[in-house]
Protein backbone atom coordinates (compact mmCIF):
# COMPACT_ATOMS: atom_id res chain seq x y z
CA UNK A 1 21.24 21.30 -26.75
CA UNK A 2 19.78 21.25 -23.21
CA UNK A 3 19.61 24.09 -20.95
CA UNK A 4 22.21 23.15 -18.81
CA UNK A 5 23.92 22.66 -21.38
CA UNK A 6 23.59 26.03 -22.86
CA UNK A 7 24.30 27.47 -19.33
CA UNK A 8 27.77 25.62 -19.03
CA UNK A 9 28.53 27.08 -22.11
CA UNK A 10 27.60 30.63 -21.66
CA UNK A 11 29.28 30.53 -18.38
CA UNK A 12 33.18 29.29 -20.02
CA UNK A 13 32.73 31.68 -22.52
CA UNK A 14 31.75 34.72 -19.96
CA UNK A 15 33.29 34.09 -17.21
CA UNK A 16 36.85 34.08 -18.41
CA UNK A 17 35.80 37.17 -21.03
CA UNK A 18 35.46 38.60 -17.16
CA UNK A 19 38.30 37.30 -16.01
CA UNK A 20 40.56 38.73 -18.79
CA UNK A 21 39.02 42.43 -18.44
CA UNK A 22 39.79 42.91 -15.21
CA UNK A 23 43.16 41.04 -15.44
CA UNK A 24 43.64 43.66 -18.21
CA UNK A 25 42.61 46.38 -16.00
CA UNK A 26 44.84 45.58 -13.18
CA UNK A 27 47.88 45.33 -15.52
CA UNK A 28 47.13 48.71 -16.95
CA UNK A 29 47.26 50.02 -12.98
CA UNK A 30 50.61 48.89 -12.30
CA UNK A 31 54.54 49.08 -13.31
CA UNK A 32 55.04 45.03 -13.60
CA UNK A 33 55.75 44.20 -17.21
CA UNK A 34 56.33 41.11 -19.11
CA UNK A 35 55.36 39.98 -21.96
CA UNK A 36 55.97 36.64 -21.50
CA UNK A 37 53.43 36.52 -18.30
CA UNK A 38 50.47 38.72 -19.65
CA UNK A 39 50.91 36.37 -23.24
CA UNK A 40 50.65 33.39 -20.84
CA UNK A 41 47.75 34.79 -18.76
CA UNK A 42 45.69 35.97 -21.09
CA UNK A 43 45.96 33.38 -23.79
CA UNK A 44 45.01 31.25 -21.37
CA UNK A 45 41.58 32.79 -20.34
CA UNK A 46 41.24 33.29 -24.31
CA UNK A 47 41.53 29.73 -24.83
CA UNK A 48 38.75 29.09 -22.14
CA UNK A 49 36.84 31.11 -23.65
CA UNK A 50 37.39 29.63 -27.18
CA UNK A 51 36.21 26.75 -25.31
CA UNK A 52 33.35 27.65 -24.18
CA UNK A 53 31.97 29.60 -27.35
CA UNK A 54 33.00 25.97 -29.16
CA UNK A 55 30.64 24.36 -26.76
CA UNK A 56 27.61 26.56 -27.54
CA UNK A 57 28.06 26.39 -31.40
CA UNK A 58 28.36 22.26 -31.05
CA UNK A 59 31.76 22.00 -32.97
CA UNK A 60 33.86 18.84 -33.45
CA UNK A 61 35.38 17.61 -30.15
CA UNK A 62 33.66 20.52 -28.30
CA UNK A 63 32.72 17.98 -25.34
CA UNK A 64 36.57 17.04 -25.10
CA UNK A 65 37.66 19.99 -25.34
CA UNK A 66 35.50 22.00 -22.42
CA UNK A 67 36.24 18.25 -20.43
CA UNK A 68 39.80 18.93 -20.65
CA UNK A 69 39.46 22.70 -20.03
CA UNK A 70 37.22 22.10 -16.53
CA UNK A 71 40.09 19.17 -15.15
CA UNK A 72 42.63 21.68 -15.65
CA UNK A 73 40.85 24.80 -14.31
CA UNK A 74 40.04 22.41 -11.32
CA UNK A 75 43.46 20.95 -11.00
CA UNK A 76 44.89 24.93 -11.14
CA UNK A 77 41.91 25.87 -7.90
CA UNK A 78 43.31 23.60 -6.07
CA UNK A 79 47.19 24.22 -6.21
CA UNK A 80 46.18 27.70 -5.67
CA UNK A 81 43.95 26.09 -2.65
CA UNK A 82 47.22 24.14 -1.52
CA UNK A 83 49.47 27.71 -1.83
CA UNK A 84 47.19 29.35 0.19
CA UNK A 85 46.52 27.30 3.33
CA UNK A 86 49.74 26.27 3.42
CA UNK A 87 50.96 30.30 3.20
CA UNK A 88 48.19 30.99 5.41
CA UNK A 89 49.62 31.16 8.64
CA UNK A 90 52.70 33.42 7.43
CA UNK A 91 50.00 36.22 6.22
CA UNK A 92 47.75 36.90 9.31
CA UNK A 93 45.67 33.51 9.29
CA UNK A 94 42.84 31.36 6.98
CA UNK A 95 40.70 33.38 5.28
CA UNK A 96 37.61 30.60 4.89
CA UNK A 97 35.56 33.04 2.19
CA UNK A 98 38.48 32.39 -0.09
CA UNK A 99 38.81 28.62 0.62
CA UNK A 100 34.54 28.15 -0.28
CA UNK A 101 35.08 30.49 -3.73
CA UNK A 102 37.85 27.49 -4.40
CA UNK A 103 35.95 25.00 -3.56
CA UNK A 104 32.61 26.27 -5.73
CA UNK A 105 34.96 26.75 -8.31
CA UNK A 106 36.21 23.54 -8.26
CA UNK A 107 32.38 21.79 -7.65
CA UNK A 108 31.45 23.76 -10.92
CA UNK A 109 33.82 22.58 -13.13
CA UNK A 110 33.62 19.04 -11.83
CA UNK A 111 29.65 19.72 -12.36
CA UNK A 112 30.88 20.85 -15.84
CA UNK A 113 32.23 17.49 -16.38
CA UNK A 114 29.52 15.58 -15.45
CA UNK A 115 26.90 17.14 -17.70
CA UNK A 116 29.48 17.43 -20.80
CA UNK A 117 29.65 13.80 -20.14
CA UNK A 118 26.41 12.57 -19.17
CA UNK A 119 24.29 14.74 -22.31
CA UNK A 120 26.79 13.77 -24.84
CA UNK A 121 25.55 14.20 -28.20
């Protein structure tokens, strides 16, 4: 496995790991409960995750699977890019730090899918 490689993969397995703390954090910090949302929320960053540890230990369909996993993550950036901007001007303006985390999320997963693609095994 190449270094990029290995970096792709340490990064879905970490990053949601990250995510999923401090989404658990925040949920501990305030009154809104249910179930049905956290199961939803943080099954999905656990199934990133999965993802990304299934990468780095070169199972079966590991390349389809973290392929599928980036297109999605970049599909859900940008309808949270679309929500925003067009929200935006209701809630005092464009905030264009936001709009470049988006977009470097969305560059790294479609970088994800290039080099899942391109080193295939």
């Amino acid at each position: 496995m190449g270094t990029a490689r290995k970096i792709i993969g340490w990064i879905w397995l970490i990053g949601p790991l990250l995510l999923l703390v401090s989404h658990i954090w925040n949920s501990v910090q305030t009154d809104f409960v249910s179930l049905s949302y956290y199961a939803v929320s943080w099954g999905a960053l656990l199934g990133l995750a999965l993802c990304g540890f299934w990468f780095l230990v070169e199972g079966p369909g590991a390349r389809w699977a973290l392929g599928i996993a980036a297109v999605v993550v970049a599909l859900y950036v940008g309808l949270m890019f679309l929500i925003t901007s067009g929200n935006a001007p209701f809630y005092g303006g464009h905030d264009y730090l936001v709009y470049t985390v988006m977009a470097a999320g969305v560059a790294f997963c479609a970088f994800t899918v290039f080099v899942v693609g391109k080193h295939a095994t």
